[in-house]
Protein backbone atom coordinates (compact mmCIF):
# COMPACT_ATOMS: atom_id res chain seq x y z
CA UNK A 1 -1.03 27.52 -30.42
CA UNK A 2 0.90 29.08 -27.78
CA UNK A 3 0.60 28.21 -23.46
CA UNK A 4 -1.65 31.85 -23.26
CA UNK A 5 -3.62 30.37 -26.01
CA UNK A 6 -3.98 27.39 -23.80
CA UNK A 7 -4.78 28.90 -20.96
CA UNK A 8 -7.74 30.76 -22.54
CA UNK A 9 -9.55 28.05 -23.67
CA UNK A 10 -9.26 26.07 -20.51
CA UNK A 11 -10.16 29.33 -18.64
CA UNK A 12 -13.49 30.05 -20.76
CA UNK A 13 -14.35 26.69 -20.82
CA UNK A 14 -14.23 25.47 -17.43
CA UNK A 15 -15.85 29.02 -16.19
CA UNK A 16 -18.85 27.67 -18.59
CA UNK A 17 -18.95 24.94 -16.63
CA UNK A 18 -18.65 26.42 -13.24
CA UNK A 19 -21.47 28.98 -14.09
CA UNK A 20 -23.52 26.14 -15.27
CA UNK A 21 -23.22 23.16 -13.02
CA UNK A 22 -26.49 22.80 -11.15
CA UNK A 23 -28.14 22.83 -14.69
CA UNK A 24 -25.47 20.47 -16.22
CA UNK A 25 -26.31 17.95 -13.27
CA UNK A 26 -29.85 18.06 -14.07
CA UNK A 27 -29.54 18.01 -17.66
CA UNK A 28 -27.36 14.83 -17.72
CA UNK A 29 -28.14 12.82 -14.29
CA UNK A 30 -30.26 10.26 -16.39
CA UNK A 31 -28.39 9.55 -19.10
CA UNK A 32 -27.19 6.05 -19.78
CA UNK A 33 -23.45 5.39 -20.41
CA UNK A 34 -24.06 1.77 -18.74
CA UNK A 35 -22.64 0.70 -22.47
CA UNK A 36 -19.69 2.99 -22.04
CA UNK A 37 -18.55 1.82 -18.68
CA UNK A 38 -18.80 -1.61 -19.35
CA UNK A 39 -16.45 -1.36 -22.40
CA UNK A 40 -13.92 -0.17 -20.11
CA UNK A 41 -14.67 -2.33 -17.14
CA UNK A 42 -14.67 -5.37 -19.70
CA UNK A 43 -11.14 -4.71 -21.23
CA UNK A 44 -9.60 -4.53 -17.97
CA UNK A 45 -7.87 -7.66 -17.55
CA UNK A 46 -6.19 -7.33 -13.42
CA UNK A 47 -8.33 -8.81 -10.87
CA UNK A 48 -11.11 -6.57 -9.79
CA UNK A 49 -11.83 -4.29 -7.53
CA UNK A 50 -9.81 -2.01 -10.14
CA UNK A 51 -8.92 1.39 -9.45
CA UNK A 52 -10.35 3.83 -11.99
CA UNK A 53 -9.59 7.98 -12.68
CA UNK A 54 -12.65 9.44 -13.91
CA UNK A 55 -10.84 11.75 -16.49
CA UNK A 56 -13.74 15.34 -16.11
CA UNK A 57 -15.74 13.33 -14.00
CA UNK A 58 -18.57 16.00 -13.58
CA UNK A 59 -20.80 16.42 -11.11
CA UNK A 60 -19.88 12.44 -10.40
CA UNK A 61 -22.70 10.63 -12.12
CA UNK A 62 -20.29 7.68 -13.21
CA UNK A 63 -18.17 8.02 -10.30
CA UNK A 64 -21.15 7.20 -8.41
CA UNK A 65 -21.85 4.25 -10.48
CA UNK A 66 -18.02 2.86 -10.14
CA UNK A 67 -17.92 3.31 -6.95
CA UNK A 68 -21.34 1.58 -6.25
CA UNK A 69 -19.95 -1.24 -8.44
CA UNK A 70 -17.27 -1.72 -5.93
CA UNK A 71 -14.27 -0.01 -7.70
CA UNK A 72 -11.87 2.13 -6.24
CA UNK A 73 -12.76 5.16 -8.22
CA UNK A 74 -11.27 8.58 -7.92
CA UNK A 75 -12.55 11.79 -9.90
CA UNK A 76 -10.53 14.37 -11.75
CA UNK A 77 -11.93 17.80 -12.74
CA UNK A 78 -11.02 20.91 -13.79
CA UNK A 79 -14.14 22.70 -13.03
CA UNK A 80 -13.60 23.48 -8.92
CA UNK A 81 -17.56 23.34 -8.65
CA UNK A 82 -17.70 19.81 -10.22
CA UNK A 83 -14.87 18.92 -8.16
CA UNK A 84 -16.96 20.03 -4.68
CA UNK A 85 -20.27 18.54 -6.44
CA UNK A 86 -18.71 15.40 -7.23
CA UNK A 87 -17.27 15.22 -3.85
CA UNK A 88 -20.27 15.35 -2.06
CA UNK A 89 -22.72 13.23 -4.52
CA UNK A 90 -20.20 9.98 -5.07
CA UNK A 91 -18.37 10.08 -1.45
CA UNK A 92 -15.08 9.32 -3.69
CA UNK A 93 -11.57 11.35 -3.47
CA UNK A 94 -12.04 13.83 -6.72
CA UNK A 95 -8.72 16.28 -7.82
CA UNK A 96 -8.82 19.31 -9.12
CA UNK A 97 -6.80 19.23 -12.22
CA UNK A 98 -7.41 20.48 -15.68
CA UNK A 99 -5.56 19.11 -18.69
CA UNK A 100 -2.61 22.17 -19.12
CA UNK A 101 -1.46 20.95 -14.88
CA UNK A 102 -1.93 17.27 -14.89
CA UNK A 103 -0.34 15.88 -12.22
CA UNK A 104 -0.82 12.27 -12.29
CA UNK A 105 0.77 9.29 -10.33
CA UNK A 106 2.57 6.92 -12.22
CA UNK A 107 1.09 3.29 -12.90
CA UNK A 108 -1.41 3.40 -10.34
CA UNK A 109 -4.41 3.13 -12.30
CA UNK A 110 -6.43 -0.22 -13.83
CA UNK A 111 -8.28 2.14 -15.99
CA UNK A 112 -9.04 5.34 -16.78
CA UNK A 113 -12.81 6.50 -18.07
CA UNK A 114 -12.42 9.75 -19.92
CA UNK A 115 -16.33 10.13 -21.15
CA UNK A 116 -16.98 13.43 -22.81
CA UNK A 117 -13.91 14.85 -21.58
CA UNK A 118 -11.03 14.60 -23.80
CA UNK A 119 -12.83 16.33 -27.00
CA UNK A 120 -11.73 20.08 -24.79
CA UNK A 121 -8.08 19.17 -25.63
CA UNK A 122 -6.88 21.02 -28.52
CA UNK A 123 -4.88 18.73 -30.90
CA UNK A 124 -1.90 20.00 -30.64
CA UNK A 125 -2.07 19.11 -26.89
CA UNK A 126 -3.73 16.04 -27.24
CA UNK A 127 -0.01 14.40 -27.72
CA UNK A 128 1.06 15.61 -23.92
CA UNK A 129 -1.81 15.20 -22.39
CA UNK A 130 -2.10 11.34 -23.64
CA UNK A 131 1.61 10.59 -22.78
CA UNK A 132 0.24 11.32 -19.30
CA UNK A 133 -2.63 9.51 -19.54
CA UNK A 134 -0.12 6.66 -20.87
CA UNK A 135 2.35 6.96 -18.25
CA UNK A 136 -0.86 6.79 -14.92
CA UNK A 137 -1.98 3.41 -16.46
CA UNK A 138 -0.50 0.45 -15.08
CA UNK A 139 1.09 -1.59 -17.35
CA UNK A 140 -1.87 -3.50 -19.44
CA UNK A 141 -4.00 -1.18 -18.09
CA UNK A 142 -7.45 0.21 -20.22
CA UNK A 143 -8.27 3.72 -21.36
CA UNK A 144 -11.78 4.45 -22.62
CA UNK A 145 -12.92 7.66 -24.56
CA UNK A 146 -15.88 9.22 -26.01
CA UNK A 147 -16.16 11.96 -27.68
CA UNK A 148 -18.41 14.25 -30.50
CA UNK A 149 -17.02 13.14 -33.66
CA UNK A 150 -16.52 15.25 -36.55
CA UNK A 151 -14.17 16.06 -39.17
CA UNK A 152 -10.81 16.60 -37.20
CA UNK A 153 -12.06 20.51 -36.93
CA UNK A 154 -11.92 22.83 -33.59
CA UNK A 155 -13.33 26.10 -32.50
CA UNK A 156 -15.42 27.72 -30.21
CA UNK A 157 -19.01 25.81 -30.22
CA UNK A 158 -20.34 28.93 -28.17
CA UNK A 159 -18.63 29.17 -25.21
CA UNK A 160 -16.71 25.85 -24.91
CA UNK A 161 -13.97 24.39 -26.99
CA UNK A 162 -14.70 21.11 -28.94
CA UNK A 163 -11.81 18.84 -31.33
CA UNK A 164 -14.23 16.99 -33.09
CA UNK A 165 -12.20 13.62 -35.04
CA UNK A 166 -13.01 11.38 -36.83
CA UNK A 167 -11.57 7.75 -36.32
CA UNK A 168 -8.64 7.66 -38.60
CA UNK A 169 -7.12 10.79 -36.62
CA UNK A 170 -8.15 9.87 -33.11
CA UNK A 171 -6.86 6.18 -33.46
CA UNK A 172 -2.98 8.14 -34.96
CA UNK A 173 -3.25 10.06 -32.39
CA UNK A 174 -3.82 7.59 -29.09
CA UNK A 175 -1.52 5.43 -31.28
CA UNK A 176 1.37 7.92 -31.28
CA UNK A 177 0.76 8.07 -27.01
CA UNK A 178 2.07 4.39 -27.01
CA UNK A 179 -1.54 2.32 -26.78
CA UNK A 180 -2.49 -0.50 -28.49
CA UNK A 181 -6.47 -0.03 -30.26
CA UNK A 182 -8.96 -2.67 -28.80
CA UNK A 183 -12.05 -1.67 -30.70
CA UNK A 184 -14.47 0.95 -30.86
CA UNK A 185 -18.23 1.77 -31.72
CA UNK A 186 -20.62 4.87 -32.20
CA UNK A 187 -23.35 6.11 -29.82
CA UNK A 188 -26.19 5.52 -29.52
CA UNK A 189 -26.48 1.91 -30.63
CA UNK A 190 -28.88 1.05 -32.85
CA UNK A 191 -29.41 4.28 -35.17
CA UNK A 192 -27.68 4.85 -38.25
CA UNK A 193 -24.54 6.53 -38.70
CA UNK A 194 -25.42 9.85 -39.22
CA UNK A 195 -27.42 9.70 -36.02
CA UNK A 196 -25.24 7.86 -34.07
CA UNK A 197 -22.73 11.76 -32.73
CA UNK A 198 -20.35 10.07 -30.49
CA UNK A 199 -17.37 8.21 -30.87
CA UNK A 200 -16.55 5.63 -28.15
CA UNK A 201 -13.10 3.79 -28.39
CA UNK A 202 -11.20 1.14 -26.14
CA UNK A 203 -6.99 1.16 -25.64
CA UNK A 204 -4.46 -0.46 -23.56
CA UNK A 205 -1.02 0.23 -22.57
CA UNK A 206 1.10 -2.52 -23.89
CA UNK A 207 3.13 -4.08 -21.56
């Protein structure tokens, strides 16, 4: 893929979202990612209160939640309406970024919780994109994901663009970025596999 290429995925996508916040909010205020946030806030090994980038933190459901938990937690969207939702609903400092301009501070992060986020990446950005992500972590420090898995395609799913992998080719890729696997699991617990869509996973920086 080329930068233009690049450009118009991000650009359809995050319009999607823009055009579609209020309902996204509604549609996904209850869900329950307590599992997911507790992988990552159970890895983490510093002394808490840990400070935590909420990689496409939405409308700031789990920001909410971090901060509330006593974290220092700090949002990162690309979607400018997310960023002003998120803003107002969690009280934390959110950035607008999306993942072609990420423009990240080095090693000042415990954690970082990328739910549902990191699936827009096409794969042959993913490499950058997690070098970043590497070089924001402090050293020992956690990243979660989750994403839709699938069978390392990508496309259009209507009017946003999904890399759906399957473990094998996530774990080679995060691997590549310099992190060490801790462990992962599928979503939600207790069904069987084939109703189980997403794809959680735990990583740390090695020191």
């Amino acid at each position: 893929m080329e930068q233009d290429d690049f450009r118009d995925i991000a650009e359809r996508t995050l319009h999607h979202y823009d055009v579609n916040a209020p309902r996204f909010f509604a549609g996904t205020i209850d869900h329950d990612v307590s599992q997911n946030i507790a992988a990552l806030l159970d890895a983490i090994e510093a002394e808490a209160p840990f400070t935590i980038l909420d990689l496409g933190c939405g409308p700031g459901r789990d920001l909410k939640t971090l901060r509330s938990m006593g974290h220092r937690a700090i949002g990162l969207d690309g979607s400018a309406r997310f960023v002003e939702m998120a803003a107002q609903y969690s009280g934390c400092e959110v950035w607008l970024q999306n993942f072609l301009d990420l423009d990240l501070p080095d090693e000042l992060f415990d954690g970082i919780y990328a739910n549902a986020s990191l699936f827009h990446v096409p794969r042959s950005l993913l490499p950058k994109v997690l070098k970043e992500l590497y070089a924001a972590l402090k050293p020992g420090g956690v990243l979660f994901s989750s994403n839709p898995r699938g069978n390392n395609e990508e496309g259009w799913n209507g009017p946003r663009w999904g890399s759906f992998h399957d473990y094998p080719a996530w774990e080679a890729f995060v691997t590549e970025a310099g992190f060490e696997p801790m462990h992962h699991y599928y979503r939600p617990a207790g069904l069987p596999r084939d109703q189980q869509p997403w794809l959680a996973s735990v990583w740390r920086k090695l020191i």
